[in-house]
N, C-alpha and C. Protein backbone atom coordinates (compact mmCIF):
# COMPACT_ATOMS: atom_id res chain seq x y z
N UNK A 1 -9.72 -60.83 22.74
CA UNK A 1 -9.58 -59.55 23.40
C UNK A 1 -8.29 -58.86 23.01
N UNK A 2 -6.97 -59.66 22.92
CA UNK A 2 -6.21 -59.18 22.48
C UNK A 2 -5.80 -58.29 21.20
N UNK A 3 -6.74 -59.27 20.22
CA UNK A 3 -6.98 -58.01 18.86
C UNK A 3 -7.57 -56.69 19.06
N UNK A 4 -8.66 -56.67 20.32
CA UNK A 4 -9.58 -55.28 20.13
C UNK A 4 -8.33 -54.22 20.45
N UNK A 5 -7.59 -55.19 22.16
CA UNK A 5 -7.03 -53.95 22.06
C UNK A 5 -5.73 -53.13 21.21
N UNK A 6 -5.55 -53.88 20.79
CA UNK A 6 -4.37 -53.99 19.06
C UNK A 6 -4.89 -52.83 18.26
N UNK A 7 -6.30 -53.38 17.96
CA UNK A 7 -7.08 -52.61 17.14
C UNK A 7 -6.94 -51.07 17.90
N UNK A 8 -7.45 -51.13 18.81
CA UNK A 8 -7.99 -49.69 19.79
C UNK A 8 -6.46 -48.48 19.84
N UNK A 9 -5.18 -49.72 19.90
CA UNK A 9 -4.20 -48.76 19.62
C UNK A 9 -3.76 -48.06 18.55
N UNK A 10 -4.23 -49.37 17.16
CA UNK A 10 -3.91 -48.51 15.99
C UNK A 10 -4.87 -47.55 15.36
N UNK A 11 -5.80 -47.93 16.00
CA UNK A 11 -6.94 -46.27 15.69
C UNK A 11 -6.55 -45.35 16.58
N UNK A 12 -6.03 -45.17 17.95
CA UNK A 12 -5.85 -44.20 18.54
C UNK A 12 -4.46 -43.44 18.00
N UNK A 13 -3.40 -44.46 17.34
CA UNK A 13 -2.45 -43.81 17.48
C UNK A 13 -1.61 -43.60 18.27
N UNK A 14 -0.32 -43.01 18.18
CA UNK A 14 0.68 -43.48 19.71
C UNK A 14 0.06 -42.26 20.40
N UNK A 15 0.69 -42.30 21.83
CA UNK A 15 0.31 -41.70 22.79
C UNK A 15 0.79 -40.05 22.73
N UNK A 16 0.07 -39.28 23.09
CA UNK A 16 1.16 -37.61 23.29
C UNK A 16 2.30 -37.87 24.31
N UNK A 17 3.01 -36.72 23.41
CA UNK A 17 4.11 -36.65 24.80
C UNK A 17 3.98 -35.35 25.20
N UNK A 18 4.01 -35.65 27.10
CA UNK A 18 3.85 -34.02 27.10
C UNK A 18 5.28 -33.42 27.62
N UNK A 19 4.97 -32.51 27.06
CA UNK A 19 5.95 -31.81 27.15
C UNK A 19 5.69 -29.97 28.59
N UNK A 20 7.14 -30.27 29.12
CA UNK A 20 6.86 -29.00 30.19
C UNK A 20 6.55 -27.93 29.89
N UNK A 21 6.50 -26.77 30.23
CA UNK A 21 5.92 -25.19 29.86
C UNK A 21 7.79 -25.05 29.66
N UNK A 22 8.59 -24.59 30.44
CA UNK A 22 10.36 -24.78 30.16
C UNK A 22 10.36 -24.89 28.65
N UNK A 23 9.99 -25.97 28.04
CA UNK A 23 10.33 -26.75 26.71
C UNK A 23 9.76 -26.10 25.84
N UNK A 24 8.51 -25.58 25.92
CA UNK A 24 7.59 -24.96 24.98
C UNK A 24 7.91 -23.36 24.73
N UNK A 25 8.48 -22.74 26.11
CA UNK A 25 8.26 -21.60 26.37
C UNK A 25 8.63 -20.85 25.54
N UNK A 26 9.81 -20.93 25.05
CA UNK A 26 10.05 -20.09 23.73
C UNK A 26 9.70 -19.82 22.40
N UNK A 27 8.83 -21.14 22.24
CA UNK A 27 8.12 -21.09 21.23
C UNK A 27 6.71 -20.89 20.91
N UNK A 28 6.21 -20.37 22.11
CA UNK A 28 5.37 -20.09 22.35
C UNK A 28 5.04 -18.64 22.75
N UNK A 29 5.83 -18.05 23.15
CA UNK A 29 6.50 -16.44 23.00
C UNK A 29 6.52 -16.34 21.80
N UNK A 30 7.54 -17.10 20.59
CA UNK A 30 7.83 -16.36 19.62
C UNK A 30 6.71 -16.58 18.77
N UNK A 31 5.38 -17.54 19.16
CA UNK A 31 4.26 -17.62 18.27
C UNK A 31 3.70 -16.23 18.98
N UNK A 32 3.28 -15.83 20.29
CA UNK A 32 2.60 -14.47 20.23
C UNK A 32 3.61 -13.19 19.82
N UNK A 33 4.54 -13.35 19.54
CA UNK A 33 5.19 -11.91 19.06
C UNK A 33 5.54 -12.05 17.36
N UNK A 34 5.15 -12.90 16.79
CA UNK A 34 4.52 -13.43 15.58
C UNK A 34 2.56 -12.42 15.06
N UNK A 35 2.38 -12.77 16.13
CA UNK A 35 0.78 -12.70 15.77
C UNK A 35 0.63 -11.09 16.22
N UNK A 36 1.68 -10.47 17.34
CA UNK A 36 1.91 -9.30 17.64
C UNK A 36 2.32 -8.68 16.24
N UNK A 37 3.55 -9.25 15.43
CA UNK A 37 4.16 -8.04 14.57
C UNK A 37 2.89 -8.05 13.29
N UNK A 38 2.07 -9.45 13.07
CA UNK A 38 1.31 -9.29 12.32
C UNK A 38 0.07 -8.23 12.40
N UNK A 39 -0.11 -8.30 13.50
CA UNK A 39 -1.03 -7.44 13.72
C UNK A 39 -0.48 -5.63 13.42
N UNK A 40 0.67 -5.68 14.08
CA UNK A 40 1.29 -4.22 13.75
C UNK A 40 1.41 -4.08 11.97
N UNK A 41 1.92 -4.99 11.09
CA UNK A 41 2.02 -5.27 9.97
C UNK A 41 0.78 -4.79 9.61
N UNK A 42 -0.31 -5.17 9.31
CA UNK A 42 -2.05 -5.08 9.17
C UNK A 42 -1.73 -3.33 9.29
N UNK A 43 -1.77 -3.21 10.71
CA UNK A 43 -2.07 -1.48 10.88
C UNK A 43 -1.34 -0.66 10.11
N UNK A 44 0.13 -1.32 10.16
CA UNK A 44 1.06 -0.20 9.21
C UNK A 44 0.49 -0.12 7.45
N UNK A 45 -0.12 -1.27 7.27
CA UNK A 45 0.14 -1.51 5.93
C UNK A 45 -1.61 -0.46 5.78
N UNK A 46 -2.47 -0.65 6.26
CA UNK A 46 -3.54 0.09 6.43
C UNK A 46 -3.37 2.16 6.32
N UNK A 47 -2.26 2.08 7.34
CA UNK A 47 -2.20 3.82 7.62
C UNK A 47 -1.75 3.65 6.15
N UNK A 48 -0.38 3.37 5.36
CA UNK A 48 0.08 3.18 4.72
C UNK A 48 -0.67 3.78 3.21
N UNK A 49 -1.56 2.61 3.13
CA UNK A 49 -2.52 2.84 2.33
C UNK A 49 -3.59 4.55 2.47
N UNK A 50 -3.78 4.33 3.24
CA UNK A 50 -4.42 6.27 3.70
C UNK A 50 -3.63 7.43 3.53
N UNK A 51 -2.10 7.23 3.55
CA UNK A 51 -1.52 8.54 3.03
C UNK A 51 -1.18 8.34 1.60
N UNK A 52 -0.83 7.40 1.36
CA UNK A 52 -0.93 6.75 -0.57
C UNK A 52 -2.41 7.77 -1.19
N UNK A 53 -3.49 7.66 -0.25
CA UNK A 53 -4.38 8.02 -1.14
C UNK A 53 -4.65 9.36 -1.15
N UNK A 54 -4.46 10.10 0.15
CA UNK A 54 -4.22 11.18 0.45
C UNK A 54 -3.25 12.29 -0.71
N UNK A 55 -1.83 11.46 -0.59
CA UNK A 55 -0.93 11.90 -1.93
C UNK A 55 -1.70 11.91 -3.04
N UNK A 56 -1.97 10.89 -3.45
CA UNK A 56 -2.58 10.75 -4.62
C UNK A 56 -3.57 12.09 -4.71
N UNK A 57 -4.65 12.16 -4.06
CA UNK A 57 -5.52 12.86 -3.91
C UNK A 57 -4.98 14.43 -4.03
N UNK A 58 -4.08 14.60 -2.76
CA UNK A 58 -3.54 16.08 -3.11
C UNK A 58 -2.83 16.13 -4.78
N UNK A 59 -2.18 15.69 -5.23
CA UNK A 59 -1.65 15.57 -6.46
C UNK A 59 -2.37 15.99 -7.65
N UNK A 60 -3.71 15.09 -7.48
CA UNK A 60 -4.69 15.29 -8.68
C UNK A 60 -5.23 16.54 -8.51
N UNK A 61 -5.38 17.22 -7.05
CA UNK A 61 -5.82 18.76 -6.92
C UNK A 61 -4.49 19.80 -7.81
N UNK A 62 -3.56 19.22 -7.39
CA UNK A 62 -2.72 20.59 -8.08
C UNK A 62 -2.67 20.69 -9.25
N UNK A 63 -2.68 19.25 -9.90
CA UNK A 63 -2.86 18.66 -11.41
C UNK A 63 -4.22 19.72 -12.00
N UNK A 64 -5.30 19.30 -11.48
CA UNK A 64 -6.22 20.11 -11.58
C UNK A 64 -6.26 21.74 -11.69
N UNK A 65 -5.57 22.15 -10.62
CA UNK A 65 -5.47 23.32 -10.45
C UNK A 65 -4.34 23.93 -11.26
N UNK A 66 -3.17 23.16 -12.20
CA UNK A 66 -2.59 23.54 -13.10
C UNK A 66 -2.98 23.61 -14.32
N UNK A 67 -4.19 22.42 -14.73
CA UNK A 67 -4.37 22.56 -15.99
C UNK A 67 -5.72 24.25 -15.93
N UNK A 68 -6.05 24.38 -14.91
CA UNK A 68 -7.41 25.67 -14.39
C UNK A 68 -6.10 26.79 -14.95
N UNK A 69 -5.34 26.76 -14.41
CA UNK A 69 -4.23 28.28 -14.64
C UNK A 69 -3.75 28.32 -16.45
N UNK A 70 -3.57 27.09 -16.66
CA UNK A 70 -2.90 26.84 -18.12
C UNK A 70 -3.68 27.05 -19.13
N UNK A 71 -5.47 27.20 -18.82
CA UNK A 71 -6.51 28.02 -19.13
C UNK A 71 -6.70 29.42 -19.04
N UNK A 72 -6.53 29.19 -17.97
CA UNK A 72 -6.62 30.90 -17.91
C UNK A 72 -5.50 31.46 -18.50
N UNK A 73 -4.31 31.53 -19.08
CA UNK A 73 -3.40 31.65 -19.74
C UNK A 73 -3.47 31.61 -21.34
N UNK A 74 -4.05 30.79 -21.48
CA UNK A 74 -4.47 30.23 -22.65
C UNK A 74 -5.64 31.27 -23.33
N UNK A 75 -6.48 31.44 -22.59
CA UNK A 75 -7.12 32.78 -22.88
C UNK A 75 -6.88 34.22 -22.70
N UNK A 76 -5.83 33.95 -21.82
CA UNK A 76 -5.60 35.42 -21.93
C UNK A 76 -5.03 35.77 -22.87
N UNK A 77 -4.29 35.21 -23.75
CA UNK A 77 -3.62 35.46 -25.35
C UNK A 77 -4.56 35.29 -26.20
N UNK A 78 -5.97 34.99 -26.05
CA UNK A 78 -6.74 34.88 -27.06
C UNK A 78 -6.40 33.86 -28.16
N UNK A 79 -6.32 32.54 -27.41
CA UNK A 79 -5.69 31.49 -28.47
C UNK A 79 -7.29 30.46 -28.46
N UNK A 80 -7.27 30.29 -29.82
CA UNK A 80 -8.51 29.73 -30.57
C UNK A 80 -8.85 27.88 -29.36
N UNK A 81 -9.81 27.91 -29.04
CA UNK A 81 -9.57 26.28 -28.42
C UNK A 81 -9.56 25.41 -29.12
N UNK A 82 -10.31 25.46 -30.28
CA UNK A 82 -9.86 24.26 -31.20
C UNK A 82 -8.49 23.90 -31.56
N UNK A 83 -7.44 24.91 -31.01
CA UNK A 83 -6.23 24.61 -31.78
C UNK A 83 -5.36 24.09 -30.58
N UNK A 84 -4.72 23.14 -31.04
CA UNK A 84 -3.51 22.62 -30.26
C UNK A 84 -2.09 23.22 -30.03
N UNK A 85 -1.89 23.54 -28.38
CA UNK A 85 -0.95 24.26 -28.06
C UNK A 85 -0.35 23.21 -27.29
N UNK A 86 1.37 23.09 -27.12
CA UNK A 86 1.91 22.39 -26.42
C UNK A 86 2.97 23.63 -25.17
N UNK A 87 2.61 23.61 -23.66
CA UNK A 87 3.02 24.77 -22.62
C UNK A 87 4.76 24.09 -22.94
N UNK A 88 5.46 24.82 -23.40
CA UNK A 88 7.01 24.66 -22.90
C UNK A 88 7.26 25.39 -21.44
N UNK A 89 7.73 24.40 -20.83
CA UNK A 89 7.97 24.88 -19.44
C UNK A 89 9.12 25.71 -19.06
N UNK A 90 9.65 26.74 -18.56
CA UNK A 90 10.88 27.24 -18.36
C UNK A 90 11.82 26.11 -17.13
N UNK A 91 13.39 25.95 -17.65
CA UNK A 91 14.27 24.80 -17.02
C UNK A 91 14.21 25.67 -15.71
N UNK A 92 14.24 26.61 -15.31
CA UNK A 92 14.34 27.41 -13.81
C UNK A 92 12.91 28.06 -13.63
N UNK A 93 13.29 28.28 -12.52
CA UNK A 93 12.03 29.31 -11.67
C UNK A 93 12.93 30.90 -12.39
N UNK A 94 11.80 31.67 -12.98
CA UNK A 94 12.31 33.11 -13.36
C UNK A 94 12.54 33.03 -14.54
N UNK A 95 12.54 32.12 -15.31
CA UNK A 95 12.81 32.04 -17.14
C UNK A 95 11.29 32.05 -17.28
N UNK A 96 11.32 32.40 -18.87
CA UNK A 96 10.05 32.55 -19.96
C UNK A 96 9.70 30.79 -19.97
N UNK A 97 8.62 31.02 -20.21
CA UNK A 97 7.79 29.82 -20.94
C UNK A 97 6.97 30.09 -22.23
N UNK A 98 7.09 29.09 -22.93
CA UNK A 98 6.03 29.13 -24.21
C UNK A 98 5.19 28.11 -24.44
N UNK A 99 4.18 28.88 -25.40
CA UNK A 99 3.28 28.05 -25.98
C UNK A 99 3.37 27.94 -27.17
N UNK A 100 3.46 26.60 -27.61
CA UNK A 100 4.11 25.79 -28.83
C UNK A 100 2.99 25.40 -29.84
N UNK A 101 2.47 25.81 -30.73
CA UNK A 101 1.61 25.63 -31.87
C UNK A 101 2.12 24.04 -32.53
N UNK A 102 0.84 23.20 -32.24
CA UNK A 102 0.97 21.75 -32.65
C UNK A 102 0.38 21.58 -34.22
């Protein structure tokens, strides 16, 4: 009998210790304000991502809507489309710009 219960201890393993709520308490707070900032983390990183694409998105409209004007420009001088023009931009607002024959 003495072996079983030998045996019965080394399969169970030693005993828990318990421990008070006092002892735990702080670490057990700082596991839910853990799982709190993660969760805020998640949401921020989410909105985050939605104005990223938003930017993005407005960006490619003006992009768009610059190369639409740089056309219409482009024809209004009656410049051939097969031919390659490079827009020089003016360094200020109120200076000339040109179009550069490639």
């Amino acid at each position: 009998m003495a072996d079983k219960d030998l045996q019965e201890q080394e399969t169970q393993g030693p005993e828990p210790i318990e421990l008070q709520w006092e002892e735990v308490q702080e670490i057990f707070e700082g596991q839910l304000e853990i799982q709190k900032l993660d969760r805020y983390l998640g949401a921020l990183l989410v909105e985050t991502e939605k104005k990223k694409l938003q930017l993005l998105s407005t960006i490619e409209e003006i992009r768009a809507g610059m190369m639409q004007q740089a056309e219409v420009v482009r024809s209004s001088k009656n410049i051939d489309p097969l031919e390659t023009y490079e827009l020089k931009m003016p360094n200020k607002a109120g200076e000339k710009g040109f179009l550069i024959k490639k």
